[in-house]
N, C-alpha and C. Protein backbone atom coordinates (compact mmCIF):
# COMPACT_ATOMS: atom_id res chain seq x y z
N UNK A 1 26.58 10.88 -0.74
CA UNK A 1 26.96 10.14 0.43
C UNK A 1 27.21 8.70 0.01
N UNK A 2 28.48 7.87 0.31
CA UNK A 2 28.28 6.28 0.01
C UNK A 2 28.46 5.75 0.83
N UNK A 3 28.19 4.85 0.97
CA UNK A 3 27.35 3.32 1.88
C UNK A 3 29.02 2.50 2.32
N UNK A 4 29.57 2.86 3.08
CA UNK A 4 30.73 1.90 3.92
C UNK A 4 30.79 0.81 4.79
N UNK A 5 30.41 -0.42 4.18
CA UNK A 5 30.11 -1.21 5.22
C UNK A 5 30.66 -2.24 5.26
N UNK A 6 30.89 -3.34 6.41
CA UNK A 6 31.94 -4.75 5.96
C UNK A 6 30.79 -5.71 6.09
N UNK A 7 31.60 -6.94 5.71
CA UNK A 7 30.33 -8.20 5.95
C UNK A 7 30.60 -8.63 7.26
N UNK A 8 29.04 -9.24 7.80
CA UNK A 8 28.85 -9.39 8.82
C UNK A 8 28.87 -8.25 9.70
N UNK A 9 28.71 -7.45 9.40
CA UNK A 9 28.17 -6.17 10.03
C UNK A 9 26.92 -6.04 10.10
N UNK A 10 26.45 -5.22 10.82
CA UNK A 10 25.01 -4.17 10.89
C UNK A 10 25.30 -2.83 11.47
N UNK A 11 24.70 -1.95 10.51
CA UNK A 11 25.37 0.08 10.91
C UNK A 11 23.72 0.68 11.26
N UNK A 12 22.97 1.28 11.89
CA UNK A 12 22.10 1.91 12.01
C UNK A 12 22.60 3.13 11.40
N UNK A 13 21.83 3.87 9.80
CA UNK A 13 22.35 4.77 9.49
C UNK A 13 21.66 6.14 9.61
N UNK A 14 20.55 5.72 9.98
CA UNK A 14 19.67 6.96 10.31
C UNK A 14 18.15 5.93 11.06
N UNK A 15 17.42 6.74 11.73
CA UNK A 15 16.43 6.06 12.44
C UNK A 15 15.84 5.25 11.64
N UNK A 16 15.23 4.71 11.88
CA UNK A 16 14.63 3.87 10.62
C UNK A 16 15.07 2.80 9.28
N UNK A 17 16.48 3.16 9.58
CA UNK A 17 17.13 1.96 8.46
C UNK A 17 18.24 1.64 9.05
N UNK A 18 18.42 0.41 8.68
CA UNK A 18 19.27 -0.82 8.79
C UNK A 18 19.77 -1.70 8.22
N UNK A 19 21.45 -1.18 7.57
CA UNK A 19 21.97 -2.31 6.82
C UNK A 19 22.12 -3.71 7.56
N UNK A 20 22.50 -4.72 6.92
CA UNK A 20 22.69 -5.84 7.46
C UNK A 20 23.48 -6.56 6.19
N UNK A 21 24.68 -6.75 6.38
CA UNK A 21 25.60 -7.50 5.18
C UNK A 21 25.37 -8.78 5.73
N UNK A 22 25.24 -9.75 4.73
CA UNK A 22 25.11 -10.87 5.12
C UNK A 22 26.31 -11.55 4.43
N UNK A 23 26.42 -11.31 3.34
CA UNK A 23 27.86 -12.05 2.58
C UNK A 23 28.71 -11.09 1.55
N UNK A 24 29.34 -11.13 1.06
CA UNK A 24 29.53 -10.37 0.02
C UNK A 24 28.35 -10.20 -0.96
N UNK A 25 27.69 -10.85 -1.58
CA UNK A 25 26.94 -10.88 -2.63
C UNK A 25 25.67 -10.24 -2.13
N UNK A 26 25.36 -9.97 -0.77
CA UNK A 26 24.10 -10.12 -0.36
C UNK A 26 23.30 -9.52 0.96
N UNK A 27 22.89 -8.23 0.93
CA UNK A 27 22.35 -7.74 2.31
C UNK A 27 20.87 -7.64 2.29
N UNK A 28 20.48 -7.06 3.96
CA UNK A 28 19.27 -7.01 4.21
C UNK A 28 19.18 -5.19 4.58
N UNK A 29 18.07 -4.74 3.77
CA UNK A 29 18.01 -3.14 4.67
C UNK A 29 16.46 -3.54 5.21
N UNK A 30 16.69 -2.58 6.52
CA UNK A 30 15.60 -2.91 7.23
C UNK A 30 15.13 -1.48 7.64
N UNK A 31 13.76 -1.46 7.37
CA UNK A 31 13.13 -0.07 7.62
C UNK A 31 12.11 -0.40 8.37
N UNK A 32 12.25 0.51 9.48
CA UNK A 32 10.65 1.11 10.28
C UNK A 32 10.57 2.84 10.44
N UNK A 33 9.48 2.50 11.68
CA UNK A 33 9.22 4.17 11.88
C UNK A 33 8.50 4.92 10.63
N UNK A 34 8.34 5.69 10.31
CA UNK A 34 7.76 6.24 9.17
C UNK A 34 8.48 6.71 8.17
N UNK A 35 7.78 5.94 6.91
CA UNK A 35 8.58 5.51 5.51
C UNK A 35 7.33 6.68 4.67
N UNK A 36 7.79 8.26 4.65
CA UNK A 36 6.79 8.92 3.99
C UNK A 36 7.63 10.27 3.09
N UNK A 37 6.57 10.75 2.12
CA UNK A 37 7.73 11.68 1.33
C UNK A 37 8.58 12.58 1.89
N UNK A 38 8.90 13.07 3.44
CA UNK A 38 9.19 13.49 3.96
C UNK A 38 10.65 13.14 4.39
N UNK A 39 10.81 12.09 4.46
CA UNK A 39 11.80 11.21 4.77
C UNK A 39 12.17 10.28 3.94
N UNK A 40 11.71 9.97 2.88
CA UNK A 40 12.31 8.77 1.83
C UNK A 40 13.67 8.71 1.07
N UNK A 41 14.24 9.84 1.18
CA UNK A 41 15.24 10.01 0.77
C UNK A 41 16.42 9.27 1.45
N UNK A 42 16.30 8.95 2.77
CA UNK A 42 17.22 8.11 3.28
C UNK A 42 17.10 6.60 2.94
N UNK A 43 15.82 6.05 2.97
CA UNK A 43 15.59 5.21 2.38
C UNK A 43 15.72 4.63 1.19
N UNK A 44 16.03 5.57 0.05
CA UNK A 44 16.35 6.24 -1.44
C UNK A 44 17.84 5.45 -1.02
N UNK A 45 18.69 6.29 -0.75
CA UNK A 45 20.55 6.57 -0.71
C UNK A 45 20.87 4.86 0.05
N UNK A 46 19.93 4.39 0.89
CA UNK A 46 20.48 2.80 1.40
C UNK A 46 20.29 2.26 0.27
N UNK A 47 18.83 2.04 -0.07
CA UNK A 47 18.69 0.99 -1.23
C UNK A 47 19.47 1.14 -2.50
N UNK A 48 19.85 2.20 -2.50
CA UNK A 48 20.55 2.55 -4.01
C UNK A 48 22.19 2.16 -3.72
N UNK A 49 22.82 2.53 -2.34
CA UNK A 49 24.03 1.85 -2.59
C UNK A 49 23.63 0.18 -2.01
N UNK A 50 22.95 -0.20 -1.87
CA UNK A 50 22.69 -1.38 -1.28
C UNK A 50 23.08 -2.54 -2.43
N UNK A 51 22.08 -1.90 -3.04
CA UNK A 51 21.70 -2.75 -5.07
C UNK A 51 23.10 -1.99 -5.69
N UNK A 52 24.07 -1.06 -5.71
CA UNK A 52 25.21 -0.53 -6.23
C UNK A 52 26.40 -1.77 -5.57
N UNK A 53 26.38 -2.57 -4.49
CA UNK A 53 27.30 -3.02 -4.13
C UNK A 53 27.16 -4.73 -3.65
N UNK A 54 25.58 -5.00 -4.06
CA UNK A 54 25.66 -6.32 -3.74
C UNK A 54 24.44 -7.13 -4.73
N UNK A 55 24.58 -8.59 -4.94
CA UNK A 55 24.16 -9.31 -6.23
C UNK A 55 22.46 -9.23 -5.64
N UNK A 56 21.99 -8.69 -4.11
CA UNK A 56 20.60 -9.71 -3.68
C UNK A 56 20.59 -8.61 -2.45
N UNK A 57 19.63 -8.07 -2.62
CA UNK A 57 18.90 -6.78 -1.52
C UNK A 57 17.49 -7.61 -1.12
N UNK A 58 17.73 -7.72 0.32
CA UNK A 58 16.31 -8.21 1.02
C UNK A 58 15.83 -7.05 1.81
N UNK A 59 14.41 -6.52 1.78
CA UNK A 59 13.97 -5.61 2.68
C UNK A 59 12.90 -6.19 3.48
N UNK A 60 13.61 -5.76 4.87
CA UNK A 60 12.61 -6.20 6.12
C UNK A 60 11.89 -4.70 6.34
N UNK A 61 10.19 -4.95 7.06
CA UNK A 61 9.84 -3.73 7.30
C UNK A 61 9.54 -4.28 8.79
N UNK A 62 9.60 -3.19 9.74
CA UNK A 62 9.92 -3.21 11.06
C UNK A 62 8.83 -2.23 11.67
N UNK A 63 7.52 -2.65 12.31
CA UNK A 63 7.39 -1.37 12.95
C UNK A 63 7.16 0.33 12.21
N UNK A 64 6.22 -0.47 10.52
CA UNK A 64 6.32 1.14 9.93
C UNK A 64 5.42 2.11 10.59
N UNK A 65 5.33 2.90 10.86
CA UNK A 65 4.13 3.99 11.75
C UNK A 65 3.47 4.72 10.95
N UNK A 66 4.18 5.06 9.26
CA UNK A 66 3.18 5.61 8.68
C UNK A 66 4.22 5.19 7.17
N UNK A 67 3.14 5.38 6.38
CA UNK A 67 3.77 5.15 4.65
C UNK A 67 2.66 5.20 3.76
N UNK A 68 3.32 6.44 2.85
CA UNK A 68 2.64 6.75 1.64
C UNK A 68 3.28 5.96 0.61
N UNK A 69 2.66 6.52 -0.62
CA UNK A 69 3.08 6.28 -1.96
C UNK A 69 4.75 6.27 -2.55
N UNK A 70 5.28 7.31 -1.60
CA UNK A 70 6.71 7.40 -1.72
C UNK A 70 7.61 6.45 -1.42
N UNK A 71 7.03 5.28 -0.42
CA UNK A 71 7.97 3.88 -0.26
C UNK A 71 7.44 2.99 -1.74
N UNK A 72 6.32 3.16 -1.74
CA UNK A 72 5.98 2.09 -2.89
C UNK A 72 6.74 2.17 -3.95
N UNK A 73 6.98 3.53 -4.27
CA UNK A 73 7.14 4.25 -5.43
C UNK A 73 8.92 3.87 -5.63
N UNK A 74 9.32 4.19 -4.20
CA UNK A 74 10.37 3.76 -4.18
C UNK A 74 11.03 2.31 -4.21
N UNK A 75 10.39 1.46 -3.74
CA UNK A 75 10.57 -0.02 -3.73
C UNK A 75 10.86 -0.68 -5.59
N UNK A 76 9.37 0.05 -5.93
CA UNK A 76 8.93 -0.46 -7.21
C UNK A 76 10.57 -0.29 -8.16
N UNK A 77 11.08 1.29 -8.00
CA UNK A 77 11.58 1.45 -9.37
C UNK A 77 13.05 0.50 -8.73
N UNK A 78 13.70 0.33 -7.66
CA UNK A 78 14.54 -0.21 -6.76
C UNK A 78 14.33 -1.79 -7.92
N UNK A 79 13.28 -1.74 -7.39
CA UNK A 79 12.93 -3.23 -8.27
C UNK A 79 13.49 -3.77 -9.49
N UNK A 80 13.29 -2.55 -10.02
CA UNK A 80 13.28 -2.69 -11.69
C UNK A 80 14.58 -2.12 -11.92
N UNK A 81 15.16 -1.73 -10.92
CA UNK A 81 16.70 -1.46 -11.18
C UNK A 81 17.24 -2.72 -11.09
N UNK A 82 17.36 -3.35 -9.86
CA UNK A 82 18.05 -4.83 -9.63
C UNK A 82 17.89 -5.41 -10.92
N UNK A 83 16.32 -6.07 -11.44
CA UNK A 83 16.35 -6.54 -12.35
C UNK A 83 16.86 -6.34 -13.99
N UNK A 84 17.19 -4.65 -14.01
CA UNK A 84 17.83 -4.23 -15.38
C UNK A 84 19.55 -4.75 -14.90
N UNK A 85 20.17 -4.84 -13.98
CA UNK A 85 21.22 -4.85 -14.06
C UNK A 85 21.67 -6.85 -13.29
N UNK A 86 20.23 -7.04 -13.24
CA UNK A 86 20.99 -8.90 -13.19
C UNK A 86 20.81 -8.91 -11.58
N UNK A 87 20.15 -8.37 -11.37
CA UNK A 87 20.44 -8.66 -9.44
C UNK A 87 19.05 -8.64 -8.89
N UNK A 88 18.76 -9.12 -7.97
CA UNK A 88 17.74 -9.08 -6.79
C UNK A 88 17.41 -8.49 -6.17
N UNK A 89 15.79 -8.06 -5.61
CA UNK A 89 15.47 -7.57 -4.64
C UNK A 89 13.92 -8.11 -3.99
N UNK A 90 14.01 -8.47 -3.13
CA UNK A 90 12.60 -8.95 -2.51
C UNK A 90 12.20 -8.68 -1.26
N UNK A 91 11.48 -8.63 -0.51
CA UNK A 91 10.56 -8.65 0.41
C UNK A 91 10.33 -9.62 1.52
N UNK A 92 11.64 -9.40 2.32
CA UNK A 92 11.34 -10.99 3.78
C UNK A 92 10.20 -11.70 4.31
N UNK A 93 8.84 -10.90 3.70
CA UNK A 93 7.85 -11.20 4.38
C UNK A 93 7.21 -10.51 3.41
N UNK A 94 5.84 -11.19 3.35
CA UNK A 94 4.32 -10.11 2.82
C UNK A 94 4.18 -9.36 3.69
N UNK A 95 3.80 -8.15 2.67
CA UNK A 95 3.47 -6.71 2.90
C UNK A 95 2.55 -6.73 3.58
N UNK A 96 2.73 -5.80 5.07
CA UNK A 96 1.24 -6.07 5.88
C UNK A 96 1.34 -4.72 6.90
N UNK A 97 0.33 -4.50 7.59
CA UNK A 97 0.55 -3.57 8.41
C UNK A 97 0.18 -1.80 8.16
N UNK A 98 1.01 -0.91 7.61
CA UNK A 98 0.85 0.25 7.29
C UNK A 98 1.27 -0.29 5.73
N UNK A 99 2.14 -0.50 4.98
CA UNK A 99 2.50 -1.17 3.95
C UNK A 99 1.66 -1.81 3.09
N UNK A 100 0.81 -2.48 4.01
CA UNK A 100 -0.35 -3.27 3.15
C UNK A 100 -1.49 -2.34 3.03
N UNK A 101 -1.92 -1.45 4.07
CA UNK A 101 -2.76 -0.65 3.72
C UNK A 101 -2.45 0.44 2.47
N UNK A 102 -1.51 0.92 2.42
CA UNK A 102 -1.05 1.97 1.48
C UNK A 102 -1.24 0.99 0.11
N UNK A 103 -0.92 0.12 0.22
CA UNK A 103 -0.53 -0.94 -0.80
C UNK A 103 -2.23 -0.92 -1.55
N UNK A 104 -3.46 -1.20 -0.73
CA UNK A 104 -4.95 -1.49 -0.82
C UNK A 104 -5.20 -0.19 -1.19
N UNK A 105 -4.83 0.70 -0.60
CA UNK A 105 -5.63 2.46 -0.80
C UNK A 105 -5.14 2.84 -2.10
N UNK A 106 -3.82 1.96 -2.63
CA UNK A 106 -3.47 2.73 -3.89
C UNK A 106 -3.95 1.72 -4.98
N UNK A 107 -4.55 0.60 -4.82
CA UNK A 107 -4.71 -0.54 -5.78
C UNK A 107 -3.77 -1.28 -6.08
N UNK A 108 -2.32 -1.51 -5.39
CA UNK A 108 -1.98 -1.81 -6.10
C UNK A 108 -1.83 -3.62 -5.23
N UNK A 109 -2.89 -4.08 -5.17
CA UNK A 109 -3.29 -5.56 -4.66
C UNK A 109 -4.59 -5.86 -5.56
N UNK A 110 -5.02 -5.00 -6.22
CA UNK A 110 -5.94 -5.18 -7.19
C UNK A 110 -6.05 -5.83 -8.31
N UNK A 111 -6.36 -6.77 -8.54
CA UNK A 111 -6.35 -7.28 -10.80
C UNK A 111 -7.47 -7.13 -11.20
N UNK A 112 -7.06 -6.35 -12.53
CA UNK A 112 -8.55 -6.38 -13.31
C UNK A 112 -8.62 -7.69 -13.69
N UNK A 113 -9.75 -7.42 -14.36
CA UNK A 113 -10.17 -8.94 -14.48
C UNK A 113 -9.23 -9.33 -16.18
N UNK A 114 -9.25 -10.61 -16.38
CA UNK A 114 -7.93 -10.82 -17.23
C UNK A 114 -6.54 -10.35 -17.68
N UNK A 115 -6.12 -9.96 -16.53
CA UNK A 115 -4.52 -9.70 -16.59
C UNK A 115 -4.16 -10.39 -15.27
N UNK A 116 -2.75 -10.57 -15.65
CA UNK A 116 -2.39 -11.81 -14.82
C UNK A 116 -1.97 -10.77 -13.32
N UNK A 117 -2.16 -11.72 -11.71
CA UNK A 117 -1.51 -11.41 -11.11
C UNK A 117 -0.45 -11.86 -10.12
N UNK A 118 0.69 -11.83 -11.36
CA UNK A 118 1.77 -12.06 -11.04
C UNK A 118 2.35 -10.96 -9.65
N UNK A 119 2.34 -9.58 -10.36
CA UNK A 119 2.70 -8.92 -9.41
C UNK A 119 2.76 -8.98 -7.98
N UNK A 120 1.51 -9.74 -7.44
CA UNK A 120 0.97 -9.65 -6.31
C UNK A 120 2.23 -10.63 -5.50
N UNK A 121 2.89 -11.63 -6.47
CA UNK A 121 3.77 -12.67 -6.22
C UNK A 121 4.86 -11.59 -5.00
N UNK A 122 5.39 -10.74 -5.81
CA UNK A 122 6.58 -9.44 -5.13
C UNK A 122 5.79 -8.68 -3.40
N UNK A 123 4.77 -8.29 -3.81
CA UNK A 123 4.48 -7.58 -2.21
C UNK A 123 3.41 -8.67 -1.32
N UNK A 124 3.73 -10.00 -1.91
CA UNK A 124 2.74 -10.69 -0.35
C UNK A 124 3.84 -11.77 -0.72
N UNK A 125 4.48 -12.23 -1.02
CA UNK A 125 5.35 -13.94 -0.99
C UNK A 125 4.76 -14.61 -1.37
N UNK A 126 3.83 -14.46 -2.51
CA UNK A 126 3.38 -15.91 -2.43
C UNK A 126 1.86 -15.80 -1.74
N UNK A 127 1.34 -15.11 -1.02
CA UNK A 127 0.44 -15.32 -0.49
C UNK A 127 -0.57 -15.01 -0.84
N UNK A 128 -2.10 -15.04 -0.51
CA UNK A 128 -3.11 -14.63 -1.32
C UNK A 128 -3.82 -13.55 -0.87
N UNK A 129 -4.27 -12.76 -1.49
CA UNK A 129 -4.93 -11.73 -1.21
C UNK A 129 -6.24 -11.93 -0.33
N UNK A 130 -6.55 -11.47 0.99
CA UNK A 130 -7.42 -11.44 1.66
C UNK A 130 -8.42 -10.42 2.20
């Protein structure tokens, strides 16, 4: 399936996600409702043509109702795609809500002790762990 969209648009492409072109170089997908292995695959096919067609992917989360390991899982490698190919992806806001819990239940807000946590920089903005 590929991703058809103009700038200055917004397409609702399935419940729960939401492109948002902001410029050529640069959109927002926005997910709520429940982000779980059941359903991630739509979430999968936005972000992937999202980062396939623009320099800077921002994800808003909206209202998640439930989320496992399968958004994380998915975010993470999303991540490390942008960055193998020169492009962006971040997080409008720290992770909070159903997101932040999944985030705590899986460790991954955790540092052992002497390793840096940078990471934590990507799923809170900047903010500190509480």
């Amino acid at each position: 399936m590929s991703l058809l969209i103009s700038k200055n648009r917004s397409r609702n492409w399935n419940a729960g996600i939401t492109v948002h072109i902001n410029d050529g170089s640069a959109c927002s997908v926005d997910l709520d409702g429940p982000q779980i292995v059941r359903n991630i695959h739509a979430a999968y096919d936005r972000l992937s043509a999202a980062l396939a067609e623009h320099q800077s992917v921002e994800i808003h989360f909206h209202d998640i109702t439930e989320c496992d390991l399968s958004l994380i899982q998915l975010i993470l490698s999303a991540k490390r795609s942008a960055e193998r190919g020169g492009k962006a992806l971040r997080l409008s806001s720290p992770a909070d809500g159903k997101l932040r819990s999944a985030l705590e239940r899986a460790g991954f807000l955790a540092t052992p002790a002497g390793e840096s946590n940078d990471h934590l920089a990507f799923w809170l903005n900047g903010s500190s762990v509480q």
